[in-house]
C-alpha atoms as a PDB file:
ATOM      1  CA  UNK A   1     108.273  78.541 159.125  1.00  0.00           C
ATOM      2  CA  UNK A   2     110.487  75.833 158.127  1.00  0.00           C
ATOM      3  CA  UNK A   3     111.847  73.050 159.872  1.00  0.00           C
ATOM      4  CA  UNK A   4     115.897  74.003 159.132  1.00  0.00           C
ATOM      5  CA  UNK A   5     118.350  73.401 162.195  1.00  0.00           C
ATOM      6  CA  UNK A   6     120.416  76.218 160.792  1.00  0.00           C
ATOM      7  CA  UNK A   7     117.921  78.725 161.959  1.00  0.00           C
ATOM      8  CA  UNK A   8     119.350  80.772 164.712  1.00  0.00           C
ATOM      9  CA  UNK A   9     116.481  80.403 167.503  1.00  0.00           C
ATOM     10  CA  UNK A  10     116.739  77.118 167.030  1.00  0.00           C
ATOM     11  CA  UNK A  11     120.626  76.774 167.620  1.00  0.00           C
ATOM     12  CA  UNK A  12     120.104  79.676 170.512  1.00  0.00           C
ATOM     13  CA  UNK A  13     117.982  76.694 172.295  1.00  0.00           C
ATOM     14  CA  UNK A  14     119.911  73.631 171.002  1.00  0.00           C
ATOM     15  CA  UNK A  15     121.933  72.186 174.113  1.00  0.00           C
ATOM     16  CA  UNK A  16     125.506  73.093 174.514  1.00  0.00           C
ATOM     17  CA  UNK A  17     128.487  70.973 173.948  1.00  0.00           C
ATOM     18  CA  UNK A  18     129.635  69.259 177.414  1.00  0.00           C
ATOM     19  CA  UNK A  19     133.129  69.274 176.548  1.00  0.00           C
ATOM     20  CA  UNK A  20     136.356  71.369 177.694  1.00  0.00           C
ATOM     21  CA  UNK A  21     138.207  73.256 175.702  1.00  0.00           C
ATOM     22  CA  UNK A  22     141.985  74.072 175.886  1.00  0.00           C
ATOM     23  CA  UNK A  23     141.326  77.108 177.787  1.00  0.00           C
ATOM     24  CA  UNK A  24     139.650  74.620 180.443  1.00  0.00           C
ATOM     25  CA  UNK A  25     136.170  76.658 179.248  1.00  0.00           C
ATOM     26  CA  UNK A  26     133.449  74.890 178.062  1.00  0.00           C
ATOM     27  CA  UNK A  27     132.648  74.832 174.532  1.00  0.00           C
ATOM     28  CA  UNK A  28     129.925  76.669 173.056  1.00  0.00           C
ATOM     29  CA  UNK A  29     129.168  74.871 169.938  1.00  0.00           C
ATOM     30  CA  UNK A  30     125.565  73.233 170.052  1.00  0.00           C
ATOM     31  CA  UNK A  31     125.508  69.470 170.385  1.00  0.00           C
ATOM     32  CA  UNK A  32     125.100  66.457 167.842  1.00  0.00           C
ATOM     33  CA  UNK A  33     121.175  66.307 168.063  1.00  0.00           C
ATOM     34  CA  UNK A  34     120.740  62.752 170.787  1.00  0.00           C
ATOM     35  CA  UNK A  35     124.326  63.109 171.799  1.00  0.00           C
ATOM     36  CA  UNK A  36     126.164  65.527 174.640  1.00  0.00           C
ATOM     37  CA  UNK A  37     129.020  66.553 172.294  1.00  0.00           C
ATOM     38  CA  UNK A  38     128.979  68.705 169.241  1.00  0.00           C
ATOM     39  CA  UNK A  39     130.922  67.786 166.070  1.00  0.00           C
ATOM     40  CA  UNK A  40     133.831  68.987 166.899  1.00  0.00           C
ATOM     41  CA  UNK A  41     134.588  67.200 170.054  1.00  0.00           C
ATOM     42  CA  UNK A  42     133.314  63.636 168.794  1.00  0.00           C
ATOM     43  CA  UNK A  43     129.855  63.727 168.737  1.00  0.00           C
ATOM     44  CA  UNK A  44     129.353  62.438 165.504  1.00  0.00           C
ATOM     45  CA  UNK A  45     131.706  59.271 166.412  1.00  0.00           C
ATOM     46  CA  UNK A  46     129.111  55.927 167.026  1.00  0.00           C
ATOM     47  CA  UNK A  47     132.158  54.942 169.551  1.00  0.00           C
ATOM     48  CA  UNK A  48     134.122  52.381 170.472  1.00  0.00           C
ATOM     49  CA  UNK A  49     133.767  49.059 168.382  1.00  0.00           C
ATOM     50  CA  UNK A  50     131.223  46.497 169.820  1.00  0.00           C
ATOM     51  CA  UNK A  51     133.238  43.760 171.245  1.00  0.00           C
ATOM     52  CA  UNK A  52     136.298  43.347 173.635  1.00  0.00           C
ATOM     53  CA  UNK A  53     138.342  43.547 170.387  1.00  0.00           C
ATOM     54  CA  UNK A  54     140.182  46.967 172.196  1.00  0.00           C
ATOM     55  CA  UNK A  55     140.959  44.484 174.993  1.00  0.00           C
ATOM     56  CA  UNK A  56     142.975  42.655 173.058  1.00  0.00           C
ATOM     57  CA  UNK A  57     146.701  41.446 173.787  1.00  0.00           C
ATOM     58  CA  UNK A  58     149.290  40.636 171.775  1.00  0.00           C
ATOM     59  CA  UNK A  59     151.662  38.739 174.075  1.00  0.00           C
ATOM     60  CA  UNK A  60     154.735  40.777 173.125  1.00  0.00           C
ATOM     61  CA  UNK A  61     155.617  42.142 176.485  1.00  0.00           C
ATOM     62  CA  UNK A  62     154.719  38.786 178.306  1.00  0.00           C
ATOM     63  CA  UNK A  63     157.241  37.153 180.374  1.00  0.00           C
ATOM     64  CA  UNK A  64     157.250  34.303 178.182  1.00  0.00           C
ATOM     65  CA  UNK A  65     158.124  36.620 175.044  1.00  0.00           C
ATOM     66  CA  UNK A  66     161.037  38.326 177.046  1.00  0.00           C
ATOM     67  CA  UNK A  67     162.622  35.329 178.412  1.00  0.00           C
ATOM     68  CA  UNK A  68     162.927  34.181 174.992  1.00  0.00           C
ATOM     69  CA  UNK A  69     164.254  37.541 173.946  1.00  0.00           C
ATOM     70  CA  UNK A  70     166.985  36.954 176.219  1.00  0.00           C
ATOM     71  CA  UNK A  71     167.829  33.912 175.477  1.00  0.00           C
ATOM     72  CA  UNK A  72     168.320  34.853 172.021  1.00  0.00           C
ATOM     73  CA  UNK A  73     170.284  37.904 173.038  1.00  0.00           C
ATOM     74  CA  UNK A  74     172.620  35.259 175.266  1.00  0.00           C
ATOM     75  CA  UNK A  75     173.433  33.180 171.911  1.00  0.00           C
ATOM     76  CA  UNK A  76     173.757  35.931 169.584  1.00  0.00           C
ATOM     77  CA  UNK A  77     176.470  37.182 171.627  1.00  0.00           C
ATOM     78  CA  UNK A  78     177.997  34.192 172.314  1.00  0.00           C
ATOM     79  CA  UNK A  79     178.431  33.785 168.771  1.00  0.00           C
ATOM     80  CA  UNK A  80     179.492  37.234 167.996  1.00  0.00           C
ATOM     81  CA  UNK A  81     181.953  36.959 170.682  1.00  0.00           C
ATOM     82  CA  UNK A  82     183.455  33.681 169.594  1.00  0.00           C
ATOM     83  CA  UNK A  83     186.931  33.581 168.375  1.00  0.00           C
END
């Protein structure tokens, strides 16, 4: 017998994917061999990059950045406005 993964006892007794479906069921697809998801539902993705490089902030939304927004808002109409 050969060692393929496609063989169907082998799939029978692979373990199931642990995700959710649409339908709130839970998916029947065999995982990613060393993972809990199957292909479809991200088991082939390593991740999240290593790092705190998703933690990152730009500073557009600070207080600083919308003060300054203002401000510039306040002159641009007073010169709009001007006769």
């Amino acid at each position: 017998m050969r060692n393929n993964a496609m063989e169907p006892e082998i799939l029978a007794a692979a373990p199931r994917c642990l995700a959710k479906t649409r339908k709130a069921t839970a998916c029947q697809s065999p995982a990613v061999k060393g993972r809990k998801r199957c292909r479809m539902h991200g088991g082939t993705n390593p991740g999240a990059p290593k790092g705190n490089q998703n933690a990152r902030k730009h500073g557009g939304y600070s207080a600083q950045t919308k003060e300054a927004m203002r401000y510039v808002k306040a002159i641009a109409r007073l010169v709009r406005d001007a006769p």
